[in-house]
Protein backbone atom coordinates (compact mmCIF):
# COMPACT_ATOMS: atom_id res chain seq x y z
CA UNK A 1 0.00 0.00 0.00
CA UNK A 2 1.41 3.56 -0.71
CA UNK A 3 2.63 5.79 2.11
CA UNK A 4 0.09 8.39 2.69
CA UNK A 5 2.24 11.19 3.17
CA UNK A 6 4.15 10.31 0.02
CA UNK A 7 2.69 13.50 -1.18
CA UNK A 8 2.22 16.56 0.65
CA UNK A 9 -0.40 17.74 -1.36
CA UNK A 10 -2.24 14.36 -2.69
CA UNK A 11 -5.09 16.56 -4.59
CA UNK A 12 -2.83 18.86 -6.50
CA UNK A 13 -2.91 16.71 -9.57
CA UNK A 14 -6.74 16.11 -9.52
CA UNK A 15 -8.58 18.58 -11.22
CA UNK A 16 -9.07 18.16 -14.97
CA UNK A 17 -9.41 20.90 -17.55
CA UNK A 18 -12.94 21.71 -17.86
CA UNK A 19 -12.45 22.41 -22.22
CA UNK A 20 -11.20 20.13 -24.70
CA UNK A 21 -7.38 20.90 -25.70
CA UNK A 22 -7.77 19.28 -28.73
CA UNK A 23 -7.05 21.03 -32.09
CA UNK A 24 -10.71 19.99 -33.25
CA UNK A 25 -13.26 18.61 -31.50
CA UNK A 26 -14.71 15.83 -32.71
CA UNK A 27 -17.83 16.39 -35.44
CA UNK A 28 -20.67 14.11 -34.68
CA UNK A 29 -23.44 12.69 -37.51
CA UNK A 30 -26.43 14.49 -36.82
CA UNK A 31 -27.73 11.20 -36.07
CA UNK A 32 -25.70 10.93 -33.20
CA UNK A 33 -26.95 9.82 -29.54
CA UNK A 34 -26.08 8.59 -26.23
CA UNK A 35 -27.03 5.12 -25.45
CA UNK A 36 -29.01 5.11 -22.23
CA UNK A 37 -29.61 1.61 -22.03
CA UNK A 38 -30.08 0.27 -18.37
CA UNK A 39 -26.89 -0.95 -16.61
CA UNK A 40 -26.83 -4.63 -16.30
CA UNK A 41 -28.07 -6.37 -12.84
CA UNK A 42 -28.87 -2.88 -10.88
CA UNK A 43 -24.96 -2.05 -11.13
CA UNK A 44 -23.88 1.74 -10.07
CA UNK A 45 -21.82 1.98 -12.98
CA UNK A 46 -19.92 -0.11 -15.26
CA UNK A 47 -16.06 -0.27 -15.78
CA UNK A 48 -14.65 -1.72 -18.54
CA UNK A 49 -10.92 -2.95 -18.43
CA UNK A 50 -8.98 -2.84 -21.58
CA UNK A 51 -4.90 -3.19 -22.50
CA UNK A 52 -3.51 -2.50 -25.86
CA UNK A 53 -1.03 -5.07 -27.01
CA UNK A 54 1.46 -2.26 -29.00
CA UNK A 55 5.01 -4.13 -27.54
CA UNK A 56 4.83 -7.42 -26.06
CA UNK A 57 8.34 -8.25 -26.74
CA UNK A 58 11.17 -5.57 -25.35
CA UNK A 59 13.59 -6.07 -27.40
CA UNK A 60 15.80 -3.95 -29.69
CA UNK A 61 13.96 -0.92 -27.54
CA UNK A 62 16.28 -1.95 -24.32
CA UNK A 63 19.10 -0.42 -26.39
CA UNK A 64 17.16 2.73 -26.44
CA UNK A 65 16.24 2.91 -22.90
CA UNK A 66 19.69 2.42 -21.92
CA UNK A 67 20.65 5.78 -22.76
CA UNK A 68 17.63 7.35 -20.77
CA UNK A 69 17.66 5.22 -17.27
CA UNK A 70 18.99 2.35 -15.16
CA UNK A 71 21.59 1.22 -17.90
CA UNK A 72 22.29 -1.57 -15.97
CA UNK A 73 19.05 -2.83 -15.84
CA UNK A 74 18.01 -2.81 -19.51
CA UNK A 75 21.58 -4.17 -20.28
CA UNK A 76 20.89 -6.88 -18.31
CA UNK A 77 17.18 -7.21 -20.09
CA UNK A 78 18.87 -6.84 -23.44
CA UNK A 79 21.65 -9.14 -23.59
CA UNK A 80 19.63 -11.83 -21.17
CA UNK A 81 17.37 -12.32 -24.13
CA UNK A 82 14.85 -11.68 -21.00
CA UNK A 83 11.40 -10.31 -22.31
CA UNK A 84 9.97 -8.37 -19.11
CA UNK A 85 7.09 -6.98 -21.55
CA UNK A 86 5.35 -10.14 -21.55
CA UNK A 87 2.70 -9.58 -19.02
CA UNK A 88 -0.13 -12.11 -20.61
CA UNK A 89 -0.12 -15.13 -17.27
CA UNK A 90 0.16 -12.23 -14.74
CA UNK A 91 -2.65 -9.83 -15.90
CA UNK A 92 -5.07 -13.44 -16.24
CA UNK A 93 -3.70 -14.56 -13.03
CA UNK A 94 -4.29 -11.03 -11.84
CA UNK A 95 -7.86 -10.68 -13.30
CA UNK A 96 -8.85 -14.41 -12.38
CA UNK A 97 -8.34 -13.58 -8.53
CA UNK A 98 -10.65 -10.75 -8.68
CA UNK A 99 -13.01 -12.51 -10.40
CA UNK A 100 -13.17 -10.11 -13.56
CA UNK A 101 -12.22 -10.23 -17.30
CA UNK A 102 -10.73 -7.51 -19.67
CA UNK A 103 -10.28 -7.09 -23.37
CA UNK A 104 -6.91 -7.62 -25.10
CA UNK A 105 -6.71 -5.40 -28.44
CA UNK A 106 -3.79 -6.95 -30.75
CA UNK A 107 -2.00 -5.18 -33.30
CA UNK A 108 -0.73 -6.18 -36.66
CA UNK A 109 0.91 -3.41 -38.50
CA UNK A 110 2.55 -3.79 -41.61
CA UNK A 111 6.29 -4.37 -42.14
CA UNK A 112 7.70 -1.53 -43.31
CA UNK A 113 10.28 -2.69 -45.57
CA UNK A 114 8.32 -5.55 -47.26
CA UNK A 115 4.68 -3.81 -47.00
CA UNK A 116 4.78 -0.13 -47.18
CA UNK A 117 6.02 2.44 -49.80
CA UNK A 118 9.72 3.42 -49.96
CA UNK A 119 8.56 7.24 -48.83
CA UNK A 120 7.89 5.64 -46.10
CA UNK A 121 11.06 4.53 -45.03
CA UNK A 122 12.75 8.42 -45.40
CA UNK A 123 10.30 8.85 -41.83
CA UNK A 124 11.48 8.17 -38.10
CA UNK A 125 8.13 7.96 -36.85
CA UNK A 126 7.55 4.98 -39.45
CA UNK A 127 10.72 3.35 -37.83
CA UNK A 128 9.64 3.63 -34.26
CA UNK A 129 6.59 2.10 -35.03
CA UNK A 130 8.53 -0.41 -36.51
CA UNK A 131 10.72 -0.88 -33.88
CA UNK A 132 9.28 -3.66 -31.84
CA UNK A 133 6.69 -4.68 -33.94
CA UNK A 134 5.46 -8.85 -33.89
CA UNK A 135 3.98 -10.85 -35.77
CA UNK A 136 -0.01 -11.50 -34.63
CA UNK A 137 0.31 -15.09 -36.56
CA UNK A 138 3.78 -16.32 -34.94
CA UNK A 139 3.03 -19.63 -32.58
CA UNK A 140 3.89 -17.65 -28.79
CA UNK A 141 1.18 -14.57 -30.03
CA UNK A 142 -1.49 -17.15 -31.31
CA UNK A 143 -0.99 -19.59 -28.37
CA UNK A 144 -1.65 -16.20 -25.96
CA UNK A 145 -4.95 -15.11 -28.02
CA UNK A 146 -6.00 -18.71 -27.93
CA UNK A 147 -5.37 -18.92 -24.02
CA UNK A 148 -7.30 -15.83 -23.46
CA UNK A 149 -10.14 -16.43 -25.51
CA UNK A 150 -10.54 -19.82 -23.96
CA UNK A 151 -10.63 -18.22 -20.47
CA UNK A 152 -13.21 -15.99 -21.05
CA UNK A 153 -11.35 -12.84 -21.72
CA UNK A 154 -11.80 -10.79 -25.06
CA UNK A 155 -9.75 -10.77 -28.21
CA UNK A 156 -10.09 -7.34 -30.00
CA UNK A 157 -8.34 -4.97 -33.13
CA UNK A 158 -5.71 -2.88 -31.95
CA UNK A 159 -6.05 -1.07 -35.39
CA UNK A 160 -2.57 -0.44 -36.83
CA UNK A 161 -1.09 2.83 -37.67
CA UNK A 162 -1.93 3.30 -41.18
CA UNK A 163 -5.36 1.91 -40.67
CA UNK A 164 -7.48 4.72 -39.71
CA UNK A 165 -8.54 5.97 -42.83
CA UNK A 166 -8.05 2.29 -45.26
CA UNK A 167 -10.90 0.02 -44.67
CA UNK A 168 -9.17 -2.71 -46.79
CA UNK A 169 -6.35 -2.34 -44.33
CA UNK A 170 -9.00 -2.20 -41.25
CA UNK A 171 -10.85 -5.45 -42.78
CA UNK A 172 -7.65 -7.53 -43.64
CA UNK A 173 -6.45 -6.76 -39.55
CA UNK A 174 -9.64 -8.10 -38.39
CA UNK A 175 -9.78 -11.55 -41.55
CA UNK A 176 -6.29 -12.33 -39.73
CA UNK A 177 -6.77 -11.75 -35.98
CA UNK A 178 -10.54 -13.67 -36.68
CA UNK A 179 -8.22 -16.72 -38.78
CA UNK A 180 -6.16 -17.02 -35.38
CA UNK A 181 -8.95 -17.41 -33.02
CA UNK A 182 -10.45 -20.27 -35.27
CA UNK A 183 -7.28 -21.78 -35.91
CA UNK A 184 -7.17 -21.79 -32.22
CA UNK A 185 -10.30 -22.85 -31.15
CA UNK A 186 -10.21 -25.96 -33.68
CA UNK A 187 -6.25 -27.10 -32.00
CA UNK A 188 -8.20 -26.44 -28.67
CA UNK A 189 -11.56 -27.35 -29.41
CA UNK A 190 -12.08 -28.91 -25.54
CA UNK A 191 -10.57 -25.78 -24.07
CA UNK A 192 -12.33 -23.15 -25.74
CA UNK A 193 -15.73 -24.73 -25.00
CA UNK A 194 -19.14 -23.58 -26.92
CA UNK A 195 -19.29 -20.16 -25.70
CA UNK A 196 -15.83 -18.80 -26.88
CA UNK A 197 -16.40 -16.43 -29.92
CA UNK A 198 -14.34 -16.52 -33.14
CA UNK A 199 -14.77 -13.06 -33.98
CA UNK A 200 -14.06 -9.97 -33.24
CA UNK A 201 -16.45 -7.72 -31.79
CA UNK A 202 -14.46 -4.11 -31.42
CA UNK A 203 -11.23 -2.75 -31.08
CA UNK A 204 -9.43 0.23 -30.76
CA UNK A 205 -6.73 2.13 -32.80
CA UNK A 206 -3.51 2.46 -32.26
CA UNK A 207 -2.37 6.05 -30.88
CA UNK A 208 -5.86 6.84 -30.58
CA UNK A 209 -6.09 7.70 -34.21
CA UNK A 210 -9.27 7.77 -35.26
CA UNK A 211 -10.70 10.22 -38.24
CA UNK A 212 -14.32 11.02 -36.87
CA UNK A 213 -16.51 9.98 -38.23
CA UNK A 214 -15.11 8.24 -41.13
CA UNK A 215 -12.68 5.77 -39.25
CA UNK A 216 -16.56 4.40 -37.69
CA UNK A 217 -18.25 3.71 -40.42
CA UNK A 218 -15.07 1.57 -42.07
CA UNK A 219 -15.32 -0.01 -38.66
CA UNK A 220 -19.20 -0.47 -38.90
CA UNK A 221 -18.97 -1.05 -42.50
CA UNK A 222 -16.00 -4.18 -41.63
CA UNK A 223 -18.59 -5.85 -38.79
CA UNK A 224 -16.95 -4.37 -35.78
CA UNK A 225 -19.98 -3.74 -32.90
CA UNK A 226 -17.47 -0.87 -31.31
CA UNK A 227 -14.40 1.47 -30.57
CA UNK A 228 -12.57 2.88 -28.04
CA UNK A 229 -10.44 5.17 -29.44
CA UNK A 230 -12.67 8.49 -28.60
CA UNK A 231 -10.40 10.30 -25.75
CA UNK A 232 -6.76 11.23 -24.70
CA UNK A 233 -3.46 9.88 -23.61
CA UNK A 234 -2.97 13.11 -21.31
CA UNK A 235 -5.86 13.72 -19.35
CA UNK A 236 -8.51 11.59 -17.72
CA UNK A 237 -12.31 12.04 -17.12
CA UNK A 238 -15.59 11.99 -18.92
CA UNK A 239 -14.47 14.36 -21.38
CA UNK A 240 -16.75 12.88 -23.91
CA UNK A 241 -20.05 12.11 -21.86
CA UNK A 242 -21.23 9.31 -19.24
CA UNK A 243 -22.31 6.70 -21.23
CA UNK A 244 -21.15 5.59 -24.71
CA UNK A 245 -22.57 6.89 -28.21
CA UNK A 246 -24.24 6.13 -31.00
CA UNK A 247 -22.54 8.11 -33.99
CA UNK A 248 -25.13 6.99 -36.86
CA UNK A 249 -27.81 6.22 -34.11
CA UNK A 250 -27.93 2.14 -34.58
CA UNK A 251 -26.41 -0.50 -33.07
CA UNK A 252 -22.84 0.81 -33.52
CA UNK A 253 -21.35 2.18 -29.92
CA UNK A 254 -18.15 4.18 -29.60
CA UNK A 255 -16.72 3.66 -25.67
CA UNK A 256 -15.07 7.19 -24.73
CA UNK A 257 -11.78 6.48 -22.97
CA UNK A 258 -11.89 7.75 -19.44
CA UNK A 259 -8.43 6.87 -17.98
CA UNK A 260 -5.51 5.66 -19.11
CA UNK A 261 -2.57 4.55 -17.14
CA UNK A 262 0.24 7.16 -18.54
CA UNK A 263 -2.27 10.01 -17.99
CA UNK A 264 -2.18 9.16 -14.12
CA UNK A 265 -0.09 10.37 -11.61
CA UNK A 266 2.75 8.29 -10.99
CA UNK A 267 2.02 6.03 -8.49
CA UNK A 268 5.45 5.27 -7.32
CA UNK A 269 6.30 8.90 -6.91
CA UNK A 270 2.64 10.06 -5.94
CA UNK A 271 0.92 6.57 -4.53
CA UNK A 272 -1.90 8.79 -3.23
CA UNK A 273 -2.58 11.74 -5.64
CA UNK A 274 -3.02 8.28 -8.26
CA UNK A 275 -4.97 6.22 -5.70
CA UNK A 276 -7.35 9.68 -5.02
CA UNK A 277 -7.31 10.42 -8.54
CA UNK A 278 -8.77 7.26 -9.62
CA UNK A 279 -11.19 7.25 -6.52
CA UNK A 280 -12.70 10.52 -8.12
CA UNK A 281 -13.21 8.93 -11.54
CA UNK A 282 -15.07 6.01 -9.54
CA UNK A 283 -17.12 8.42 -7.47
CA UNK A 284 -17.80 10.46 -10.37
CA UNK A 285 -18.74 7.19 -12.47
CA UNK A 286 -21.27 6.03 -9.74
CA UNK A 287 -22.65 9.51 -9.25
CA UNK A 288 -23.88 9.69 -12.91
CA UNK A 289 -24.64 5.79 -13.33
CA UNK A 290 -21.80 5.99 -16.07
CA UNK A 291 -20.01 3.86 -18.22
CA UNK A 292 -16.18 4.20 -17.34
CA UNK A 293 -13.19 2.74 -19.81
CA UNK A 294 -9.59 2.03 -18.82
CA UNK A 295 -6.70 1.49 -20.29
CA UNK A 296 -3.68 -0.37 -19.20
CA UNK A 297 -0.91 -1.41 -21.37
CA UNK A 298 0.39 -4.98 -20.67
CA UNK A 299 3.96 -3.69 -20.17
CA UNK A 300 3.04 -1.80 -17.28
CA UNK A 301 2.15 -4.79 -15.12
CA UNK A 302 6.07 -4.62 -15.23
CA UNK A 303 6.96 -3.89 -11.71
CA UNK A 304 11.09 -3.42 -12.75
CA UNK A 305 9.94 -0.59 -15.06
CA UNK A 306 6.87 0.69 -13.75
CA UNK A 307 6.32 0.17 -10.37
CA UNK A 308 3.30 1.02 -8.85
CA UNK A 309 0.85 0.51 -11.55
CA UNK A 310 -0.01 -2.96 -11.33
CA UNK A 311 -0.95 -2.31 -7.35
CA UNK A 312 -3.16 0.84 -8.57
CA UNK A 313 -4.56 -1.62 -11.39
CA UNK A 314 -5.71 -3.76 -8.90
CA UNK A 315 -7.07 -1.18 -6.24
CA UNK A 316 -9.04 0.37 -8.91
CA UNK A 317 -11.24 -3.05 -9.51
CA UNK A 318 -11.52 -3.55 -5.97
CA UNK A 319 -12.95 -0.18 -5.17
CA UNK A 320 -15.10 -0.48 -8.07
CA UNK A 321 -16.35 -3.70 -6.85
CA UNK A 322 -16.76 -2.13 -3.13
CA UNK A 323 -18.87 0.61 -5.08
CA UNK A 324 -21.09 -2.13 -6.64
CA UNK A 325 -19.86 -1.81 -10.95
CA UNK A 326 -20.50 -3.97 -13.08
CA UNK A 327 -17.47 -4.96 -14.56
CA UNK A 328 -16.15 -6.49 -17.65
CA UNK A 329 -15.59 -6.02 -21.27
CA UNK A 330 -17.20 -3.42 -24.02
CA UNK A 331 -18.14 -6.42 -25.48
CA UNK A 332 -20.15 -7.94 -22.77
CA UNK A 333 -21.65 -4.78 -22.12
CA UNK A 334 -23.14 -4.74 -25.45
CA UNK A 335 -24.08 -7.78 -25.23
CA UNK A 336 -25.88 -7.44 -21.41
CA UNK A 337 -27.54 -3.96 -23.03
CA UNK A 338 -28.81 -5.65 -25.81
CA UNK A 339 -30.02 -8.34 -23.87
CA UNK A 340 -31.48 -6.47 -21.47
CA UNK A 341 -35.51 -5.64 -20.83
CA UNK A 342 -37.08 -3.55 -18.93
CA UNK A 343 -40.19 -3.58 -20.42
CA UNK A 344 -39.80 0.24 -21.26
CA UNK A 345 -38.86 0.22 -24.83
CA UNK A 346 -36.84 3.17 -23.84
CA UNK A 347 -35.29 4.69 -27.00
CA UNK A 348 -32.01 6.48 -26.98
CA UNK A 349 -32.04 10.31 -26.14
CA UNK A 350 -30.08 12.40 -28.63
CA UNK A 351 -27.20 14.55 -27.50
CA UNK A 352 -29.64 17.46 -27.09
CA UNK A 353 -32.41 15.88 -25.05
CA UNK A 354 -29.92 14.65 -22.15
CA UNK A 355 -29.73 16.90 -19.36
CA UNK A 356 -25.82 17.27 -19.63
CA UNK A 357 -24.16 19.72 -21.51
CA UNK A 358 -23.71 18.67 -24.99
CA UNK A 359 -20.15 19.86 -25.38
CA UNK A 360 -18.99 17.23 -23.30
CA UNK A 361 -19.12 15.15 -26.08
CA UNK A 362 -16.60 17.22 -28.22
């Protein structure tokens, strides 16, 4: 648990801007509208727990972070052939014990020698993504996806760079990631069980980019239910609403991203401003019956490298339990709204009826 007085002033890294710092807010279809569907079994709230698979392997990068930090340390990591970014057992083993599951959203970007154009190549931003990259169809990646899926937890697109705008790109991502899970399912037919699905319900994109609304209807248009790319790597809250939203007013839901873990405070250096920071999100999920999305990257469960998050990880579920969330996956919260009744046939208010203000979705 984190020393209380860690921090002299735990609050001081709280309060969140109040306007978007975005160069554009995002423009909605006039179709748009919140989905008010009731929360599953009388929850408070619901939390969804998500982790974007962008580096599972270290790597070539522990040359790079031996010239910022602990030399010694990613030496050691580098030449050990040690891969500390591997975090797949511990985050099930982690999630198992409390009882919950989370979405894993894989990535398959394109190899930028053999796949993308030689203008490309002239960019460093091309060859950091590059840096690091794996291979969603090599044995160790499809063994993990089959492992999870089997286990209950979802398997979603972490769409790739280049992918935002190229719905060939977006559809060939999701063909491949939907060929693993049925490749694995038919090695581990008496693992998987019935229930496990083969297909891929949502995802979101990698870096957050996302073209609004274009990058949702190639999604919609590919058979993806959802995404979660709507919010920020540098600031937390309900920036975008309580509850998720229907851009073209059907079935399609976009999840606004509430938290994620780099946006924080750091909870080694401030335990307690991170621990009170997430207990206002909570609060201020409960408060509004709201419909709160995480994100933690597998690599933090690292405790060498980022110590401190895993413990916050796992006081965040257990205060959201205490608070009475549902909790789970965007998937299975689709699937609990949709197959929910409550003998209302209450229809989904548009951005204007709702009694919030309507900027809080841009």
């Amino acid at each position: 648990m984190p020393d209380e007085a860690a921090t002299t002033d735990p609050l001081r890294r709280i309060e969140r801007p109040t306007e978007t710092h975005d160069r554009e807010a995002p423009k909605l279809p006039p179709s748009a509208c919140w989905d008010e569907s009731p929360l599953p079994a009388d929850a408070s709230f619901a939390l969804c727990l998500t982790h974007d698979v962008d580096r599972p392997y270290k790597g070539l990068r522990s040359l790079f972070y031996v010239l910022q930090e602990r030399p010694g340390y990613h030496l050691r990591t580098a030449l050990s052939g040690a891969n500390p970014y591997w975090q797949f057992d511990e985050i099930r083993d982690l999630e198992a014990d409390l009882g919950v599951r989370s979405a894993f959203y894989f990535l398959n970007e394109q190899h930028l020698l053999a796949e993308r154009p030689v203008r490309d190549w002239l960019s460093p931003t091309n060859w950091v993504q590059h840096l690091g990259r794996y291979d969603v169809r090599s044995p160790a990646i499809n063994e993990a996806i089959g492992e999870l899926a089997a286990g209950g937890w979802e398997v979603g697109l972490h769409g790739s760079f280049h992918s935002a705008e190229n719905r060939d790109r977006l559809r060939e991502e999701k063909n491949v990631l939907e060929d693993v899970l049925i490749e694995e399912r038919d090695a581990n037919r008496t693992e998987f069980g019935d229930e496990a699905p083969t297909t891929v319900a949502g995802g979101r994109q990698h870096y957050l980019r996302c073209s609004i609304p274009e990058t949702w209807r190639h999604h919609r248009a590919i058979g993806l239910e959802y995404d979660a790319s709507l919010g920020s790597g540098t600031r937390v809250g309900f920036h975008h609403g309580y509850r998720p939203i229907r851009p073209f007013g059907d079935d399609f839901r976009v999840f606004p991203l509430t938290a994620m873990e780099q946006a924080l405070p750091d909870p080694e250096a401030e335990p307690e401003a991170a621990r009170l920071t997430c207990e206002e999100l909570l609060l201020e999920a409960a408060a509004n019956e709201a419909v709160m999305t995480v994100l933690w990257h597998p690599r933090y469960f690292n405790e060498r490298e980022f110590p401190g998050y895993r413990w916050l990880y796992r006081w965040l579920v257990e205060r959201a339990q205490e608070l009475g969330a549902w909790i789970g996956t965007p998937r299975a919260l689709i699937e609990a709204f949709d197959g929910k009744d409550d003998g209302t046939d209450r229809q989904p208010m548009t951005v204007a009826e709702r009694r919030v203000d309507p900027d809080q979705i841009g």
